[in-house]
Protein backbone atom coordinates (compact mmCIF):
# COMPACT_ATOMS: atom_id res chain seq x y z
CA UNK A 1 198.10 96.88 37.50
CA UNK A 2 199.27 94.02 35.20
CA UNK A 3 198.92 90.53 36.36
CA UNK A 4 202.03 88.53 36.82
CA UNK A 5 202.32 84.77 36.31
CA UNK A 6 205.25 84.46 38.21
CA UNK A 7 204.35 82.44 41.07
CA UNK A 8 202.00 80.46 39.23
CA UNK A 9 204.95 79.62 36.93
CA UNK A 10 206.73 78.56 40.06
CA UNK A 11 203.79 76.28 41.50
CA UNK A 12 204.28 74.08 38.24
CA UNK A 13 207.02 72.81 40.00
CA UNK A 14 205.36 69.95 41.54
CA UNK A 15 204.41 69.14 37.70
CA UNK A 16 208.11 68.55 37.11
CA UNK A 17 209.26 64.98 37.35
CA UNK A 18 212.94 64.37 38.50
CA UNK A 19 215.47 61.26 37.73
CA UNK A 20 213.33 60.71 34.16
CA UNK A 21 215.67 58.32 32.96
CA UNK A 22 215.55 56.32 36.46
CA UNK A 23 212.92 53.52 37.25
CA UNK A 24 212.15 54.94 41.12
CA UNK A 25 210.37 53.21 43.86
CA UNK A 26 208.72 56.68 44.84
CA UNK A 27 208.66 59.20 42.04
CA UNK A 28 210.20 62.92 43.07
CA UNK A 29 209.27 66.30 41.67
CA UNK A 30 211.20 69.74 41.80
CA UNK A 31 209.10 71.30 44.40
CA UNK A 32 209.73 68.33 47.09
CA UNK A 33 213.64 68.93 45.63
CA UNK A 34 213.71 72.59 46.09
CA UNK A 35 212.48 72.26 49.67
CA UNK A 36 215.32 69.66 50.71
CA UNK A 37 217.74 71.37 49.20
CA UNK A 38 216.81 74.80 51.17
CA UNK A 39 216.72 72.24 53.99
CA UNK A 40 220.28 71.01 53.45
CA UNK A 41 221.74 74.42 52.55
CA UNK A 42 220.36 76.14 55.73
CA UNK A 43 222.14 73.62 57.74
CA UNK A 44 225.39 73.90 55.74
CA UNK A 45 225.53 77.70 56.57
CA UNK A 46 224.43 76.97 60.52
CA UNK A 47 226.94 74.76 60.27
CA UNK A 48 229.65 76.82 58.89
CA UNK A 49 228.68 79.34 61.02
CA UNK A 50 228.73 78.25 64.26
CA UNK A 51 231.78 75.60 63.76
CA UNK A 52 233.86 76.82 61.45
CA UNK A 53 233.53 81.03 61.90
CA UNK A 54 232.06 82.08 58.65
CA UNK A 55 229.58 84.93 58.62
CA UNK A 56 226.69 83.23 55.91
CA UNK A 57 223.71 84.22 55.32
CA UNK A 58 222.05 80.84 56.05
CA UNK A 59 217.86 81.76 55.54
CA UNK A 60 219.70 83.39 51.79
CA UNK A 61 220.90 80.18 51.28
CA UNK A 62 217.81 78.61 52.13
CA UNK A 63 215.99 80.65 49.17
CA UNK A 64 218.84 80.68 47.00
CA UNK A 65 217.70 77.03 47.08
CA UNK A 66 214.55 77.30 46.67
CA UNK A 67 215.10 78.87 43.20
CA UNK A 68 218.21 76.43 42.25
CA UNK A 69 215.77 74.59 39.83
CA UNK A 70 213.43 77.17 39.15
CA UNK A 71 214.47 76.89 34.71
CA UNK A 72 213.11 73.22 34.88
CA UNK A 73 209.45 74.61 34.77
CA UNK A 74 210.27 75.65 31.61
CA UNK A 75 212.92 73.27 30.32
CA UNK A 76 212.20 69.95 32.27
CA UNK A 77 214.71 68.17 34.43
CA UNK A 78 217.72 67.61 32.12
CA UNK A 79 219.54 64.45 33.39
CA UNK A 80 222.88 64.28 35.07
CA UNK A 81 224.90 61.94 32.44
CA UNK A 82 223.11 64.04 29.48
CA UNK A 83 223.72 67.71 30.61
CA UNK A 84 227.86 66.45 31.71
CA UNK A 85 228.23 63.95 28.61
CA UNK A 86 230.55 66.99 27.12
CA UNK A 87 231.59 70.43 27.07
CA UNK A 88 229.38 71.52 24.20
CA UNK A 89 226.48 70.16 25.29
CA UNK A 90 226.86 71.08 29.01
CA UNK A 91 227.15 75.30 27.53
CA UNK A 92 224.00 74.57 25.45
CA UNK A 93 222.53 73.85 28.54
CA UNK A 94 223.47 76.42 30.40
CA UNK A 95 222.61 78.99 27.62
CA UNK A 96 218.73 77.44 27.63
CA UNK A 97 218.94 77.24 31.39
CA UNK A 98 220.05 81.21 31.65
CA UNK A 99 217.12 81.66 28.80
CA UNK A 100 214.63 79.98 30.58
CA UNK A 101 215.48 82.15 33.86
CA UNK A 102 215.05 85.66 32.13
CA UNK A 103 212.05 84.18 30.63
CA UNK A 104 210.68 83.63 34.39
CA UNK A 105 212.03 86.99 35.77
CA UNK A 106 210.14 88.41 32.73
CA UNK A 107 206.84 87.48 34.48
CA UNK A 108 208.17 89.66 37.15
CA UNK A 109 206.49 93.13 37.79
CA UNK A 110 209.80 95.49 36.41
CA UNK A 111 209.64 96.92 40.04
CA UNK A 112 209.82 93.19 41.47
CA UNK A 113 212.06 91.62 39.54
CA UNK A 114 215.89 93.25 40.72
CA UNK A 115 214.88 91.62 43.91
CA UNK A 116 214.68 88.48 42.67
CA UNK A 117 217.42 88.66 40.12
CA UNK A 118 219.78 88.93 43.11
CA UNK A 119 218.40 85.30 43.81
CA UNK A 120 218.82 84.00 40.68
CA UNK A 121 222.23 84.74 40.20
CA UNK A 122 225.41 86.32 42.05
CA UNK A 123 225.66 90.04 41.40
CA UNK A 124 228.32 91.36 39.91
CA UNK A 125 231.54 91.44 41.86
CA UNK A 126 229.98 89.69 44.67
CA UNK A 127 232.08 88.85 48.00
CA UNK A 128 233.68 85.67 48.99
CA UNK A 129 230.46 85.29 51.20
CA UNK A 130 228.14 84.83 48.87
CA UNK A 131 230.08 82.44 46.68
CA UNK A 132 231.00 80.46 49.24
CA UNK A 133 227.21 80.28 49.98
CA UNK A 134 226.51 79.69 47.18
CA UNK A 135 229.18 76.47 46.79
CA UNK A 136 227.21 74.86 49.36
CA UNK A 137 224.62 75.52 47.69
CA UNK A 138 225.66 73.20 45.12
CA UNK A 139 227.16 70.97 47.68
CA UNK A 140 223.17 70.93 48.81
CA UNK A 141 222.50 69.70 45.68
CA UNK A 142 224.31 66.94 45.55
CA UNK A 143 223.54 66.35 48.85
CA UNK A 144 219.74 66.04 47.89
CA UNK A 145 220.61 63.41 44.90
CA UNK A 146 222.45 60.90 46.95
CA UNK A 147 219.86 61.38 49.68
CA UNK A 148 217.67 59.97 46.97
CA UNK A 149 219.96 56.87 45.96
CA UNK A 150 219.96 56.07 49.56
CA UNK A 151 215.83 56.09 49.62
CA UNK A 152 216.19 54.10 46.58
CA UNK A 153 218.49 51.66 47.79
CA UNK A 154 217.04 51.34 51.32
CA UNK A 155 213.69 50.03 49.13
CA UNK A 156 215.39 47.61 47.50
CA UNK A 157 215.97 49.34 44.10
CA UNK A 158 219.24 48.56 42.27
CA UNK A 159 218.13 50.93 39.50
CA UNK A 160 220.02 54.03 41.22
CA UNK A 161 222.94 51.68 42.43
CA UNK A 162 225.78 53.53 40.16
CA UNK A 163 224.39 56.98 40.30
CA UNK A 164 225.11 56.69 44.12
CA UNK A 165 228.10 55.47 43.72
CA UNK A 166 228.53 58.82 41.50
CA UNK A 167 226.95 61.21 43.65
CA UNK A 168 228.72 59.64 46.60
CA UNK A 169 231.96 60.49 44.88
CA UNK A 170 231.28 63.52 43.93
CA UNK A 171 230.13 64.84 47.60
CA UNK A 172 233.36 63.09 49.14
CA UNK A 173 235.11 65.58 46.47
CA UNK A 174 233.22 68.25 47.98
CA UNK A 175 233.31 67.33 51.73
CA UNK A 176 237.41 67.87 50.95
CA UNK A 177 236.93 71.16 50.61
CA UNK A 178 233.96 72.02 52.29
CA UNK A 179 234.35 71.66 55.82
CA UNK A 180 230.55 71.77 56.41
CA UNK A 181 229.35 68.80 53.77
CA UNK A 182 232.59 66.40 55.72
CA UNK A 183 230.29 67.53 59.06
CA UNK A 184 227.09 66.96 57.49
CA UNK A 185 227.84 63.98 56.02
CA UNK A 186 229.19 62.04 59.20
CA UNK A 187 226.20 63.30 61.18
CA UNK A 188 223.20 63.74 59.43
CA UNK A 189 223.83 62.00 56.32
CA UNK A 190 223.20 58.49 58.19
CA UNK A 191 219.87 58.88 59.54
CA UNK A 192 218.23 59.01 56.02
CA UNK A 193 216.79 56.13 55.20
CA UNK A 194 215.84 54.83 58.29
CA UNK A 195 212.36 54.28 59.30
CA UNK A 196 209.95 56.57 61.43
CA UNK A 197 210.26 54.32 64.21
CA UNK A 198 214.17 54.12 64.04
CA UNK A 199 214.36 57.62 64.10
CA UNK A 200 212.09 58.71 66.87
């Protein structure tokens, strides 16, 4: 049997530095990223489920998330303002980012790798369940970038003051029509920040 660097691939991404252009108080990589966005996007579904009678697959959210980043391994975190700046540079993007995926599912066994292409992207002619999942996926993502302007801010560092006012916007935008990120974000959003001791 071949060997297959696949998940040793994916353990590089602790090696993967996020917010590069950012001076942080506390650097963050992709792996700690991943996690809180599997975090986030579990408790979207739970929430959608149970409050507002959808039928998502909340632990596929949760690895759905996992995997969001996964291209960075190979291409490095490409920043916010940079990969949006315009149209043509935001396709390049996602033409390296798609290239840099196949290039990880290539370190797949062949008889492993459907599997996980069903992570990577939506099949073909998939149901409104799974892109709705996958929306709050993205809303997870989001999520996870102002949770790090608030860290930021709660430490004292103005550095990431206008990319929370950003990422704030653009998760109001989202908590419009999302009916989970409105819920998350007027009950669990709050508590970041705070200290151990404030929140036990």
């Amino acid at each position: 049997m071949a060997q297959s660097h696949f998940l040793a691939l994916l353990s590089r991404m602790k090696y993967i530095e996020r917010w590069a252009l950012m001076r942080s108080s506390r650097p963050e990589n992709l792996s700690e990223h991943s996690l809180e966005v599997a975090l986030i996007a579990h408790m979207l579904c739970v929430i959608g489920n149970v409050r507002h009678g959808r039928t998502l697959d909340a632990e596929r959210a949760a690895l759905i998330a996992l995997y969001h980043d996964a291209s960075e391994i190979i291409t490095g975190d490409m920043p916010t303002p940079v990969k949006y700046h315009d149209g043509r540079i935001r396709d390049a993007y996602r033409a390296v980012e798609r290239g840099a995926e196949e290039r990880l599912l290539d370190a797949l066994p062949e008889d492993l790798r459907p599997a996980f292409e069903d992570v990577f992207w939506p099949a073909e002619g998939a149901g409104d369940d799974e892109l709705y999942l996958r929306r709050l996926v993205k809303a997870a993502d989001k999520v996870s970038a102002l949770i790090k302007c608030v860290d930021e801010a709660r430490s004292g560092n103005t550095e990431f003051e206008s990319a929370g006012k950003t990422c704030r916007a653009a998760v109001e935008e989202m908590a419009s029509e999302l009916p989970e990120v409105a819920d998350f974000m007027s009950e669990f959003l709050p508590s970041y920040g705070a200290t151990l001791d404030e929140l036990l």
